[in-house]
C-alpha atoms as a PDB file:
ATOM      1  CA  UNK A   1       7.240 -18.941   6.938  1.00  0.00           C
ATOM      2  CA  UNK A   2       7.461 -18.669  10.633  1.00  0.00           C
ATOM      3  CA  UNK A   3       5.079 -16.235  12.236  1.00  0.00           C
ATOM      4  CA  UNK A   4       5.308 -15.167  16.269  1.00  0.00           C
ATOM      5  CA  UNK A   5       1.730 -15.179  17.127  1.00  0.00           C
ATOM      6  CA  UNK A   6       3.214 -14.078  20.867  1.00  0.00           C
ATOM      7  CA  UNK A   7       4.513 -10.499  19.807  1.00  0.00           C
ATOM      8  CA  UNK A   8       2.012  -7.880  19.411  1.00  0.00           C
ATOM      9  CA  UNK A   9       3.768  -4.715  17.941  1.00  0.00           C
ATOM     10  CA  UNK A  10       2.573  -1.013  19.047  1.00  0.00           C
ATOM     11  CA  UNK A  11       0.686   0.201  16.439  1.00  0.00           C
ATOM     12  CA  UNK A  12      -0.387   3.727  15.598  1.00  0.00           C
ATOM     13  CA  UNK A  13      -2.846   4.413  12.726  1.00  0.00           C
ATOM     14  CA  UNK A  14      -3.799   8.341  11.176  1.00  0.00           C
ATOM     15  CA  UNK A  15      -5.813   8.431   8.651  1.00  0.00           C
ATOM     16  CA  UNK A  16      -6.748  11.067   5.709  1.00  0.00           C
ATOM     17  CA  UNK A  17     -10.140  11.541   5.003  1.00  0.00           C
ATOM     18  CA  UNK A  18      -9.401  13.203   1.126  1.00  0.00           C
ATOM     19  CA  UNK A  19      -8.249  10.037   0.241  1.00  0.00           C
ATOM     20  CA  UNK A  20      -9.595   7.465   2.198  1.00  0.00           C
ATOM     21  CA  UNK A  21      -5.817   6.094   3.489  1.00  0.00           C
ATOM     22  CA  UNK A  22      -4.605   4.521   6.657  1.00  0.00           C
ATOM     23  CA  UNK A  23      -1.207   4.962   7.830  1.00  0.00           C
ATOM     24  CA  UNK A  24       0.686   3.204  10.156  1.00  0.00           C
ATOM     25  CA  UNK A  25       3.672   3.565  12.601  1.00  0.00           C
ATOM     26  CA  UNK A  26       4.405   0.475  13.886  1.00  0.00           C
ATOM     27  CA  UNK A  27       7.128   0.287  17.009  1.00  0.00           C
ATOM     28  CA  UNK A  28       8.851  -2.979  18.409  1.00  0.00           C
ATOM     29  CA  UNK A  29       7.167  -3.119  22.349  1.00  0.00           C
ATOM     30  CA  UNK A  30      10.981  -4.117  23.197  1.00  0.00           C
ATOM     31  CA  UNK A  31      12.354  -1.184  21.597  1.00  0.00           C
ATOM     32  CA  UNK A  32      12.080   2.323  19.996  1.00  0.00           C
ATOM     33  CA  UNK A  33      12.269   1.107  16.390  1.00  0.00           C
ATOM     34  CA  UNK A  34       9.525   1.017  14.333  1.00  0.00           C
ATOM     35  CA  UNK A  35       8.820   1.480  10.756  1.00  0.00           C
ATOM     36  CA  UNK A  36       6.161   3.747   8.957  1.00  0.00           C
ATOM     37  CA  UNK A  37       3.788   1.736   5.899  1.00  0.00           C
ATOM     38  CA  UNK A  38       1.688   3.825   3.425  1.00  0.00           C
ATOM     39  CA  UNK A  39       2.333   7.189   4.353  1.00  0.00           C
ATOM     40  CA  UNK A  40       0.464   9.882   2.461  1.00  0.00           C
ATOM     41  CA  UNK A  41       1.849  13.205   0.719  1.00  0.00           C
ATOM     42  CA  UNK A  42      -1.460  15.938   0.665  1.00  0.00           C
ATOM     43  CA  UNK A  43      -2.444  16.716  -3.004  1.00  0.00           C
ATOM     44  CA  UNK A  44      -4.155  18.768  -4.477  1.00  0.00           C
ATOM     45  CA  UNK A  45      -4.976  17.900  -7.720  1.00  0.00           C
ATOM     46  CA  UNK A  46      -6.840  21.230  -9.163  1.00  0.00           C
ATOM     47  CA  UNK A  47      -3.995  23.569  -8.053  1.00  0.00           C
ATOM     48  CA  UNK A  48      -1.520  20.828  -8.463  1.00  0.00           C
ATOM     49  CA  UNK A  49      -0.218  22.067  -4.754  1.00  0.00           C
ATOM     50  CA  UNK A  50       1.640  19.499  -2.340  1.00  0.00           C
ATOM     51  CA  UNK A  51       1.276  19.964   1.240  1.00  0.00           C
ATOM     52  CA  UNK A  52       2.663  17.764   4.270  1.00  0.00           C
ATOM     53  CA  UNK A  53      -0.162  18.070   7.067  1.00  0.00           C
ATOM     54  CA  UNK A  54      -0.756  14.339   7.486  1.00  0.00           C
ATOM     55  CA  UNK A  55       2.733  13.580   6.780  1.00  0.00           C
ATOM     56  CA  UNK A  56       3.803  15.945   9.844  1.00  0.00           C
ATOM     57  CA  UNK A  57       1.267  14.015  11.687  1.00  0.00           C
ATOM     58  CA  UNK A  58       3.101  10.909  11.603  1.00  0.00           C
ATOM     59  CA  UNK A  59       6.513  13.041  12.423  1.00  0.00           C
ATOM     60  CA  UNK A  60       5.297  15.175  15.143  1.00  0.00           C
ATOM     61  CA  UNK A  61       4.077  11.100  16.906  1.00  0.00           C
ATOM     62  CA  UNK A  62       7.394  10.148  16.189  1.00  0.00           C
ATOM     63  CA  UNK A  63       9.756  12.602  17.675  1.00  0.00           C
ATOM     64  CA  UNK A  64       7.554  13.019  20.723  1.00  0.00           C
ATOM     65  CA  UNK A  65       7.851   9.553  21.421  1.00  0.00           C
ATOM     66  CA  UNK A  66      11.504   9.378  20.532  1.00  0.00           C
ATOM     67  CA  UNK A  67      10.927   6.705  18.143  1.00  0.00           C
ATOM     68  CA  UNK A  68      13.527   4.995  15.763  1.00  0.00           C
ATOM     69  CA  UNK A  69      12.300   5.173  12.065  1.00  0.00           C
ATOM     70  CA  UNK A  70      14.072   1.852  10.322  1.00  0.00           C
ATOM     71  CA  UNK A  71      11.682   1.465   7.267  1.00  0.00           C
ATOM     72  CA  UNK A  72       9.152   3.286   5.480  1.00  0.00           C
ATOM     73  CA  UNK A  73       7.415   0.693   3.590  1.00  0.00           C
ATOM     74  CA  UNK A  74       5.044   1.184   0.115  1.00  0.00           C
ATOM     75  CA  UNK A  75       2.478  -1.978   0.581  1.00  0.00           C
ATOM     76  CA  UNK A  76       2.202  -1.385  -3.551  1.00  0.00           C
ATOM     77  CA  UNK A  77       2.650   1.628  -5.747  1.00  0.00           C
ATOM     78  CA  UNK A  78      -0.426   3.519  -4.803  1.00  0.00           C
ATOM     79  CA  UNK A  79      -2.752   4.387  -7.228  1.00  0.00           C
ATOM     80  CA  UNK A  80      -5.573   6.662  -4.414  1.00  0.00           C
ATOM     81  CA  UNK A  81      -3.071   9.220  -3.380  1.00  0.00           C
ATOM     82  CA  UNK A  82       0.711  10.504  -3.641  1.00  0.00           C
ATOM     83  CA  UNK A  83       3.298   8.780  -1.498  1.00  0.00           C
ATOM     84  CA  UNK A  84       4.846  11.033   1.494  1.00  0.00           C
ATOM     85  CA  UNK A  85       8.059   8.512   1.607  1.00  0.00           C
ATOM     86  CA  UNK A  86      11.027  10.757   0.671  1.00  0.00           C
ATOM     87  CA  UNK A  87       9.225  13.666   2.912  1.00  0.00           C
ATOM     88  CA  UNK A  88       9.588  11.178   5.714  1.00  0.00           C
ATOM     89  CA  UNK A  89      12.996  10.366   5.172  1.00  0.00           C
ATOM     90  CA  UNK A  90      14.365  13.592   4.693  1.00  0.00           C
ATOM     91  CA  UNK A  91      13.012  13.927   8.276  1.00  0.00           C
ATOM     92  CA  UNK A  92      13.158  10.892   9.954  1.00  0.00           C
ATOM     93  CA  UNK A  93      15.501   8.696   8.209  1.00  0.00           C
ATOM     94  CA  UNK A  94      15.187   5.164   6.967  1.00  0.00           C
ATOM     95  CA  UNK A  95      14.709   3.373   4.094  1.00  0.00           C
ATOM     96  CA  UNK A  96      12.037   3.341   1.462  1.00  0.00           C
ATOM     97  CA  UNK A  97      11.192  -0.334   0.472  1.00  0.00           C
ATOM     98  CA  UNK A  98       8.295  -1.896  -1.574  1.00  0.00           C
ATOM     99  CA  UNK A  99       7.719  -5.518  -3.287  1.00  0.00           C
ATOM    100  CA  UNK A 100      10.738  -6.414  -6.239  1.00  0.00           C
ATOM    101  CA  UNK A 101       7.801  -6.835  -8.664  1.00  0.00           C
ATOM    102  CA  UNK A 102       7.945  -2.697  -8.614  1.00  0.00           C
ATOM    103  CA  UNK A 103      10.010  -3.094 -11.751  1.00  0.00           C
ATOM    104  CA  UNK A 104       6.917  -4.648 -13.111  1.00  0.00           C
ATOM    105  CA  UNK A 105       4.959  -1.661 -12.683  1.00  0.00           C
ATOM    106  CA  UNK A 106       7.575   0.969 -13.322  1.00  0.00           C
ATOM    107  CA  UNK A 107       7.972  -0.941 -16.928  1.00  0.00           C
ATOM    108  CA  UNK A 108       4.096  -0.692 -17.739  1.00  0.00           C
ATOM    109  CA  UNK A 109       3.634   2.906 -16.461  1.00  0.00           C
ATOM    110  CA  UNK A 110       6.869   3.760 -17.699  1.00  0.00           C
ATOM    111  CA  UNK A 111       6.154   3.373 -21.015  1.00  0.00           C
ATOM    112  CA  UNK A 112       2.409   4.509 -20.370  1.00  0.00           C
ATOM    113  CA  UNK A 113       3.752   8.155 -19.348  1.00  0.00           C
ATOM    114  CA  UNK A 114       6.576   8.126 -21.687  1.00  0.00           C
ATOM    115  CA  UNK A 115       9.138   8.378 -18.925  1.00  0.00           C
ATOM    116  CA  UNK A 116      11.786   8.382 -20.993  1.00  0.00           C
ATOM    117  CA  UNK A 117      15.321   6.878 -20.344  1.00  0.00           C
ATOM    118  CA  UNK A 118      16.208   8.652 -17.772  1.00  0.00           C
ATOM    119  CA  UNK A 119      13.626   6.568 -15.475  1.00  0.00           C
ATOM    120  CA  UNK A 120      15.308   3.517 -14.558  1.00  0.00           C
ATOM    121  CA  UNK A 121      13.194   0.695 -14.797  1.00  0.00           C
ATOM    122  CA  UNK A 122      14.820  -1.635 -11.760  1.00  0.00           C
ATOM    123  CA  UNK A 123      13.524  -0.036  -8.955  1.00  0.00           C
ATOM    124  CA  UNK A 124      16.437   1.727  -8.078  1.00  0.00           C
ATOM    125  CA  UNK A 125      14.271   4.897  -6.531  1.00  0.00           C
ATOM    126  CA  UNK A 126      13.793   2.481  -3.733  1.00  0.00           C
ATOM    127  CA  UNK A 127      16.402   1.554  -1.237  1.00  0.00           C
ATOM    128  CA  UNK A 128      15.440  -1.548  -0.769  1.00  0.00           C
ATOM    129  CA  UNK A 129      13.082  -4.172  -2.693  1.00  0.00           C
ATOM    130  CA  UNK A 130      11.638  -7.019  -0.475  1.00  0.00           C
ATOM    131  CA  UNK A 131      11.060 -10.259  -2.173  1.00  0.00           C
ATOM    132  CA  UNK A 132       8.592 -12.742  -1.310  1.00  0.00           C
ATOM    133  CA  UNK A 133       8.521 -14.580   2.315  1.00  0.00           C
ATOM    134  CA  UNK A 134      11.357 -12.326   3.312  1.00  0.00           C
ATOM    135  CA  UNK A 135      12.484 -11.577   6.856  1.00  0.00           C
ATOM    136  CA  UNK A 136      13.375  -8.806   8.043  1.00  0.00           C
ATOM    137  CA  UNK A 137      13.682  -6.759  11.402  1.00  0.00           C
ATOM    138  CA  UNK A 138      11.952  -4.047  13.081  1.00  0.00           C
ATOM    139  CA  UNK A 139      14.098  -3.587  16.014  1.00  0.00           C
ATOM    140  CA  UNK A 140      13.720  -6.996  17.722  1.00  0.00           C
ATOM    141  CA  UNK A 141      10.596  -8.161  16.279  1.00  0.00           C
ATOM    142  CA  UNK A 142      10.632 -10.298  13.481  1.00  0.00           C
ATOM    143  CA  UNK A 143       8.649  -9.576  10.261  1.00  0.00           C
ATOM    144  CA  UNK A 144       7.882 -10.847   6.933  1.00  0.00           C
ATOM    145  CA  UNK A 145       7.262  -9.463   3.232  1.00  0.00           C
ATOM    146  CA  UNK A 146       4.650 -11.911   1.516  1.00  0.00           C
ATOM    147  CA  UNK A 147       3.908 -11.081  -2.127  1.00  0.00           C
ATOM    148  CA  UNK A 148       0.106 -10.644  -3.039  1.00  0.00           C
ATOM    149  CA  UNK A 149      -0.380  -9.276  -6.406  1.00  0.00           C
ATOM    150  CA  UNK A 150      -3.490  -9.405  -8.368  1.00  0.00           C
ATOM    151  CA  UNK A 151      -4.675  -5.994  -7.200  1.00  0.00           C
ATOM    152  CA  UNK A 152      -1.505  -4.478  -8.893  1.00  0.00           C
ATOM    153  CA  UNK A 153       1.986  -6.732  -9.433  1.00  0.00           C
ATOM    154  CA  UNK A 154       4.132  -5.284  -6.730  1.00  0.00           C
ATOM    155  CA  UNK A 155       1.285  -5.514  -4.166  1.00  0.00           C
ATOM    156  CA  UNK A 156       2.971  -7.216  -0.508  1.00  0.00           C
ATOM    157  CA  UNK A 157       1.134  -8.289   2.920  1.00  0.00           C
ATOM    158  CA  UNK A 158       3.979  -7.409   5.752  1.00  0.00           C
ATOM    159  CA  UNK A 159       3.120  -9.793   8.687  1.00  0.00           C
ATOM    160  CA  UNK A 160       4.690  -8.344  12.553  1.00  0.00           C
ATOM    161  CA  UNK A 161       4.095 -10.219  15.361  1.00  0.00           C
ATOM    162  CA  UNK A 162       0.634 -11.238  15.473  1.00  0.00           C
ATOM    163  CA  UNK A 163      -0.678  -8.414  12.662  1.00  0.00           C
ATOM    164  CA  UNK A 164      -0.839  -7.836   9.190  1.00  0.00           C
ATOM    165  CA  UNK A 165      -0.957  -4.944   7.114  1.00  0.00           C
ATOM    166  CA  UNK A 166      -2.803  -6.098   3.861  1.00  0.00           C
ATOM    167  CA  UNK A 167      -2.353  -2.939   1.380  1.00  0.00           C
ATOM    168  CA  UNK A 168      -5.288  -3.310  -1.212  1.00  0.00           C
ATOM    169  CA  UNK A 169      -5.139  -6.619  -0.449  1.00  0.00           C
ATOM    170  CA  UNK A 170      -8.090  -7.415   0.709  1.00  0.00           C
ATOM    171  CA  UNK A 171     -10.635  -4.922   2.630  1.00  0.00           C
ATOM    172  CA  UNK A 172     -13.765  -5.183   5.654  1.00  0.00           C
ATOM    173  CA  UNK A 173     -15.768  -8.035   4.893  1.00  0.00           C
ATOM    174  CA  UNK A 174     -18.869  -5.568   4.380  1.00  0.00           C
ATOM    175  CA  UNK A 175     -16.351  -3.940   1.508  1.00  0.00           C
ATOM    176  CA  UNK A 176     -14.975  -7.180  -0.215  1.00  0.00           C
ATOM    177  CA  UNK A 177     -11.421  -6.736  -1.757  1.00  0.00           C
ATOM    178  CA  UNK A 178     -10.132  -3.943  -4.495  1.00  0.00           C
ATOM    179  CA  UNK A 179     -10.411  -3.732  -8.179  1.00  0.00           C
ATOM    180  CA  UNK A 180      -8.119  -5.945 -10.999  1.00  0.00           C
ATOM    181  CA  UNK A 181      -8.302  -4.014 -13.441  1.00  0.00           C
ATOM    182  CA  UNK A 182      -5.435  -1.838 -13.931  1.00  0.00           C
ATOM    183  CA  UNK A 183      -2.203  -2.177 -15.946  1.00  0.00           C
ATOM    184  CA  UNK A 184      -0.489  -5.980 -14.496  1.00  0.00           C
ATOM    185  CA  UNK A 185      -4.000  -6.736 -12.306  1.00  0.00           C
ATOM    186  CA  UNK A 186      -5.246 -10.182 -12.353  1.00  0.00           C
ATOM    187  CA  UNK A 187      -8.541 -11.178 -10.358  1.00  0.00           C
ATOM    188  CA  UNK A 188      -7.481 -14.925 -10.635  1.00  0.00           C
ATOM    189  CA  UNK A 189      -4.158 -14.141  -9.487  1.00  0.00           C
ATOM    190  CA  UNK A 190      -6.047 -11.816  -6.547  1.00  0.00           C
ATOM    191  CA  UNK A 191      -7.960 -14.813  -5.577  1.00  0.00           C
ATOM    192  CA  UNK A 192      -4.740 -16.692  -4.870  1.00  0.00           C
ATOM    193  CA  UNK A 193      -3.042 -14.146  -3.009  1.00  0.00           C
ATOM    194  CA  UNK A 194      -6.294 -13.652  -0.590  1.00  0.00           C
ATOM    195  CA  UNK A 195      -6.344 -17.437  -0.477  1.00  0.00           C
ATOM    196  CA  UNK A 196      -2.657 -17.132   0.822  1.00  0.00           C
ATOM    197  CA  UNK A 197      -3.188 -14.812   3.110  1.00  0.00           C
ATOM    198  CA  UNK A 198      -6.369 -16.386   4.592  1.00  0.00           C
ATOM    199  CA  UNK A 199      -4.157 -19.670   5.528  1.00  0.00           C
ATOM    200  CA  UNK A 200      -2.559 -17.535   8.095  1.00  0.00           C
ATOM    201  CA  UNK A 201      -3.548 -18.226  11.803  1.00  0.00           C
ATOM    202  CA  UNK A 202      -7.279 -17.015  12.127  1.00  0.00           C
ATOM    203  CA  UNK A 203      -6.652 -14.909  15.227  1.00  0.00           C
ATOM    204  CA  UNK A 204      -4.564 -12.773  13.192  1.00  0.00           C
ATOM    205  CA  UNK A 205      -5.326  -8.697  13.167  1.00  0.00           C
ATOM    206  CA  UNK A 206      -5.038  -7.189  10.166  1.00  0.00           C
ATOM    207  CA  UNK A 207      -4.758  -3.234   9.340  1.00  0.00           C
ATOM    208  CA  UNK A 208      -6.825  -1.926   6.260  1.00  0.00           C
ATOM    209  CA  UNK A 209      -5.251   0.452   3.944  1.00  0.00           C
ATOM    210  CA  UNK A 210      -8.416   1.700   2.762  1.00  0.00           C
ATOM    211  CA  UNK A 211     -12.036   1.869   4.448  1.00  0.00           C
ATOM    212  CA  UNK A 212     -15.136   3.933   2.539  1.00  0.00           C
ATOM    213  CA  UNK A 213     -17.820   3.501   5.078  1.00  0.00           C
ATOM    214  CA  UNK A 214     -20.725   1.002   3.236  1.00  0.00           C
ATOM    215  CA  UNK A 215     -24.401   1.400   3.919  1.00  0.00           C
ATOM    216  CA  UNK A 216     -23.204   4.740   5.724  1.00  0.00           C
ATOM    217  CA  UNK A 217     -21.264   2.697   8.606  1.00  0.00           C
ATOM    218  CA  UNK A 218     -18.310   4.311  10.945  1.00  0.00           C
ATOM    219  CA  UNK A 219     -15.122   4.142   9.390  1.00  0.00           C
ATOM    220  CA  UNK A 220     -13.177   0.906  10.174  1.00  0.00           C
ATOM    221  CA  UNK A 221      -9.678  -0.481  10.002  1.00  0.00           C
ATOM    222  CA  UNK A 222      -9.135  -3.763  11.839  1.00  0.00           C
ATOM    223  CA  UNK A 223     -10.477  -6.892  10.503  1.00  0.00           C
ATOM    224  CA  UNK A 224      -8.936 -10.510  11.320  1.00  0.00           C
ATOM    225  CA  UNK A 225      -8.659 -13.428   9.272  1.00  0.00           C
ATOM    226  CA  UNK A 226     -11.076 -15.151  10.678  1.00  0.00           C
ATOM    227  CA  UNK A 227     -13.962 -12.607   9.931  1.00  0.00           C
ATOM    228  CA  UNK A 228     -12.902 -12.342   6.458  1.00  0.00           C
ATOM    229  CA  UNK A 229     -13.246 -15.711   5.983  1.00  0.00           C
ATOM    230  CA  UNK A 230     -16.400 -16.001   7.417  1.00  0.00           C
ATOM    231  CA  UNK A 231     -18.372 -13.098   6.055  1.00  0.00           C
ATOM    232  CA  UNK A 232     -15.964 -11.270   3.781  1.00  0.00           C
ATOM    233  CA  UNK A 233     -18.562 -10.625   0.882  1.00  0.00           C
ATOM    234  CA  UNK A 234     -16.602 -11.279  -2.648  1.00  0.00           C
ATOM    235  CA  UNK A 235     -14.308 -13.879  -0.956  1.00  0.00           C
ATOM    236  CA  UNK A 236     -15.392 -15.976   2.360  1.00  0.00           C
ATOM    237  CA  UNK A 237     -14.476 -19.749   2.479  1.00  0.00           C
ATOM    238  CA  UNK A 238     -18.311 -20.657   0.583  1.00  0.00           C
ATOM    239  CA  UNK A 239     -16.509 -18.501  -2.690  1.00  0.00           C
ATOM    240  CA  UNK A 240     -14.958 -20.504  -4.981  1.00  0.00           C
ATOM    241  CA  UNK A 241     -12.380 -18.842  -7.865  1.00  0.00           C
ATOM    242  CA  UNK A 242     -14.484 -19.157 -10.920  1.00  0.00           C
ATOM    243  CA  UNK A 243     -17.801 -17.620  -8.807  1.00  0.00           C
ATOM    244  CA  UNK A 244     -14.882 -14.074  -7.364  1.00  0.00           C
ATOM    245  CA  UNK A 245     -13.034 -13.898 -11.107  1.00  0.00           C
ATOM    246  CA  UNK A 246     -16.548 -13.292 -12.750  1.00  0.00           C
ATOM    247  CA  UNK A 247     -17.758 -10.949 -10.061  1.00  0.00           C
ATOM    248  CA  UNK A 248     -14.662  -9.137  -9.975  1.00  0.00           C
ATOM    249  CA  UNK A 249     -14.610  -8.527 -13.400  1.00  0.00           C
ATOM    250  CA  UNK A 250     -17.906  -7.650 -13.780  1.00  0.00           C
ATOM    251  CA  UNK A 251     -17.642  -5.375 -11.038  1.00  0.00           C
ATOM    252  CA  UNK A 252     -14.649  -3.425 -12.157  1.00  0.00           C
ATOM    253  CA  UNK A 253     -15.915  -2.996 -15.911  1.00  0.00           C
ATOM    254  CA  UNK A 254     -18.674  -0.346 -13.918  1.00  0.00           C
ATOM    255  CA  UNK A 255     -15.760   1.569 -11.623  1.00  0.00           C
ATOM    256  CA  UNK A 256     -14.279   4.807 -13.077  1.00  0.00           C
ATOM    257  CA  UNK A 257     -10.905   5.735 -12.447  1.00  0.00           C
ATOM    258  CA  UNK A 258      -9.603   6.550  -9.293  1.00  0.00           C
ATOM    259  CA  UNK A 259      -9.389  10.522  -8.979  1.00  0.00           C
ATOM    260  CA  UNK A 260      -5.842  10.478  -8.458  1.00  0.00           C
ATOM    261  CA  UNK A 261      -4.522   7.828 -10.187  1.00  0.00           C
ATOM    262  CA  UNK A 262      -2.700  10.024 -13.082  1.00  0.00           C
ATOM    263  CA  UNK A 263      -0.520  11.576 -10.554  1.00  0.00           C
ATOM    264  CA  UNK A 264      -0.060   9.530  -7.659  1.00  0.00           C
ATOM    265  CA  UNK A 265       1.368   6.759 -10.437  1.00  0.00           C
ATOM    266  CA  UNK A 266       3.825   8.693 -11.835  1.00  0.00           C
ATOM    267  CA  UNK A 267       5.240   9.868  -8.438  1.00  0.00           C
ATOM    268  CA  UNK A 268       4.791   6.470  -6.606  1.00  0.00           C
ATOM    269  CA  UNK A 269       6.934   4.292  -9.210  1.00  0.00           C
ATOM    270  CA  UNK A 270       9.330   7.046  -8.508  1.00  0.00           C
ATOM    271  CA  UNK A 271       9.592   5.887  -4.634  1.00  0.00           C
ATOM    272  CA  UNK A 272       7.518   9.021  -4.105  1.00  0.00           C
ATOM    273  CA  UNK A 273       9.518  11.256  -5.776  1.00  0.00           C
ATOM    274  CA  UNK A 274       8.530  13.652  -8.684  1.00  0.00           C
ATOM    275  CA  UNK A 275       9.789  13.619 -11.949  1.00  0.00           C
ATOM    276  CA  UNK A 276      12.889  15.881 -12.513  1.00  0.00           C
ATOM    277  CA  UNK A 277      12.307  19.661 -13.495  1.00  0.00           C
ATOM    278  CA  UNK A 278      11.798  21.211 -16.843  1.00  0.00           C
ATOM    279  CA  UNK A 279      14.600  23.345 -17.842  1.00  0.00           C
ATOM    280  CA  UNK A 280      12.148  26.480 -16.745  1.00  0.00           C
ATOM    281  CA  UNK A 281      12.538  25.192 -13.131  1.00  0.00           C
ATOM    282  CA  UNK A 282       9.393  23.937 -13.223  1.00  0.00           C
ATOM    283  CA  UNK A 283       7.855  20.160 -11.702  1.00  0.00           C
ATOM    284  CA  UNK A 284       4.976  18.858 -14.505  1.00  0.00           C
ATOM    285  CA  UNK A 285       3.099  15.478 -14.026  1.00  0.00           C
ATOM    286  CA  UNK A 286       1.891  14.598 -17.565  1.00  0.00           C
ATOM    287  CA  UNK A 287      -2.082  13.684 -18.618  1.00  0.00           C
ATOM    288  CA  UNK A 288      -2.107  10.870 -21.430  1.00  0.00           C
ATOM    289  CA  UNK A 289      -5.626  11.596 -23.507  1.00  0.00           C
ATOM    290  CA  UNK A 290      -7.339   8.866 -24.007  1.00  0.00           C
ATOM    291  CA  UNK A 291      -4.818   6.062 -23.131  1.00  0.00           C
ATOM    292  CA  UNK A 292      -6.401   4.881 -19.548  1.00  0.00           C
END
């Protein structure tokens, strides 16, 4: 894998305080391209309303800056809030991409919300599917799709220039790294993935997808591989695998379920998309009882 510690892309974050989620625009210096990762679609889950103010946030930076939208990239299928991907598109252009193992995840959810046959199971919704140590271009800048599942199957690291954008990854050191406990989440394969992506050049920035403020601190979003391996506190360089898999897993049997994971599943293996109408006209999002 060959990483260009010299280019530092422009980066751009928003973030939505309902659900806790950085977004990023991130623009070639060299050129107007850029692509958009882990957008978010407003939700409102006791109404069931949709609304596009942080969505239009990220479009109303683009057009005044005349930017170039080549890729709007899904880090994982989300399980905190409701992709704004097709929204984007519809607006912007590009093209919708997340990790291959998607089809992992659209097979187990798939089944879990009884999607029936008419939702393909090959990630198809997606226009593209990156597969592991890829390369691929953001204008002139080089970057590449590294696969780090544990945290959920599909789960990627993109790497540009001299930055990474980790997903669910891994978080703050003070915050430690996400749960491994849901459908195709494995904390020994999590500890691999982190290990992975700690082998990468310790001067490296890297862009949280998530920050919750511990101990009442400001809200944070750049950490760099050297601090996590120094201080990160389920998985600095003193941590071996046996000591993270057993606090992981203890840790996660005390977690409830994220508020909206029922819905932001079932439209996020659909690249963002909602199922198809009811013959009334109508969009419904099902509720399994008693399956999760």
């Amino acid at each position: 894998m060959k990483i260009n510690m010299g280019i530092t892309p422009v980066v751009k974050k928003f973030f939505d305080q309902d659900t806790n989620t950085f977004s990023y625009v991130v623009k070639d210096p060299n050129t107007n391209s850029c692509a958009i990762i882990d957008s978010v679609l407003n939700f409102d889950a006791p109404s069931g309303r949709t609304s596009f103010e942080a969505a239009d946030e990220i479009i109303n930076y683009v057009t005044s800056n005349s930017l170039m939208v080549e890729w709007i990239i899904e880090t994982h299928v989300h399980a905190d809030h409701l992709s704004a991907a097709p929204y984007l598109k519809s607006k912007l252009g590009g093209k919708i991409a997340i990790g291959e193992n998607v089809t992992i995840v659209q097979n187990v959810f798939g089944k879990a919300f009884n999607a029936g046959t008419d939702f393909a199971l090959d990630g198809s919704q997606f226009d593209y599917l990156f597969k592991d140590n890829e390369t691929y271009k953001i204008g002139d800048m080089d970057a590449v799709a590294i696969a780090t599942p544990g945290h959920t199957p599909a789960c990627m690291t993109h790497i540009i220039g001299n930055s990474a954008f980790v997903g669910d990854t891994i978080f703050m050191p003070d915050q430690g790294t996400a749960r491994a406990d849901f459908p195709g989440g494995d904390a020994k394969i999590l500890f691999k993935s982190i290990k992975k992506l700690l082998s990468l050049p310790p001067e490296m920035t890297l862009y949280m997808c998530h920050d919750y403020g511990p101990n009442g601190r400001d809200i944070e979003y750049l950490s760099t591989i050297a601090d996590e391996r120094a201080s990160n506190i389920h998985v600095n360089d003193a941590i071996s695998e046996d000591e993270f898999v057993a606090m992981r897993r203890a840790r996660d049997e005390t977690l409830g379920m994220p508020r909206l994971i029922l819905p932001s599943v079932q439209v996020n293996m659909r690249a963002g998309n909602f199922p198809k109408p009811d013959d009334n006209g109508t969009v419904y999002l099902k509720l399994p009882v008693n399956l999760f």
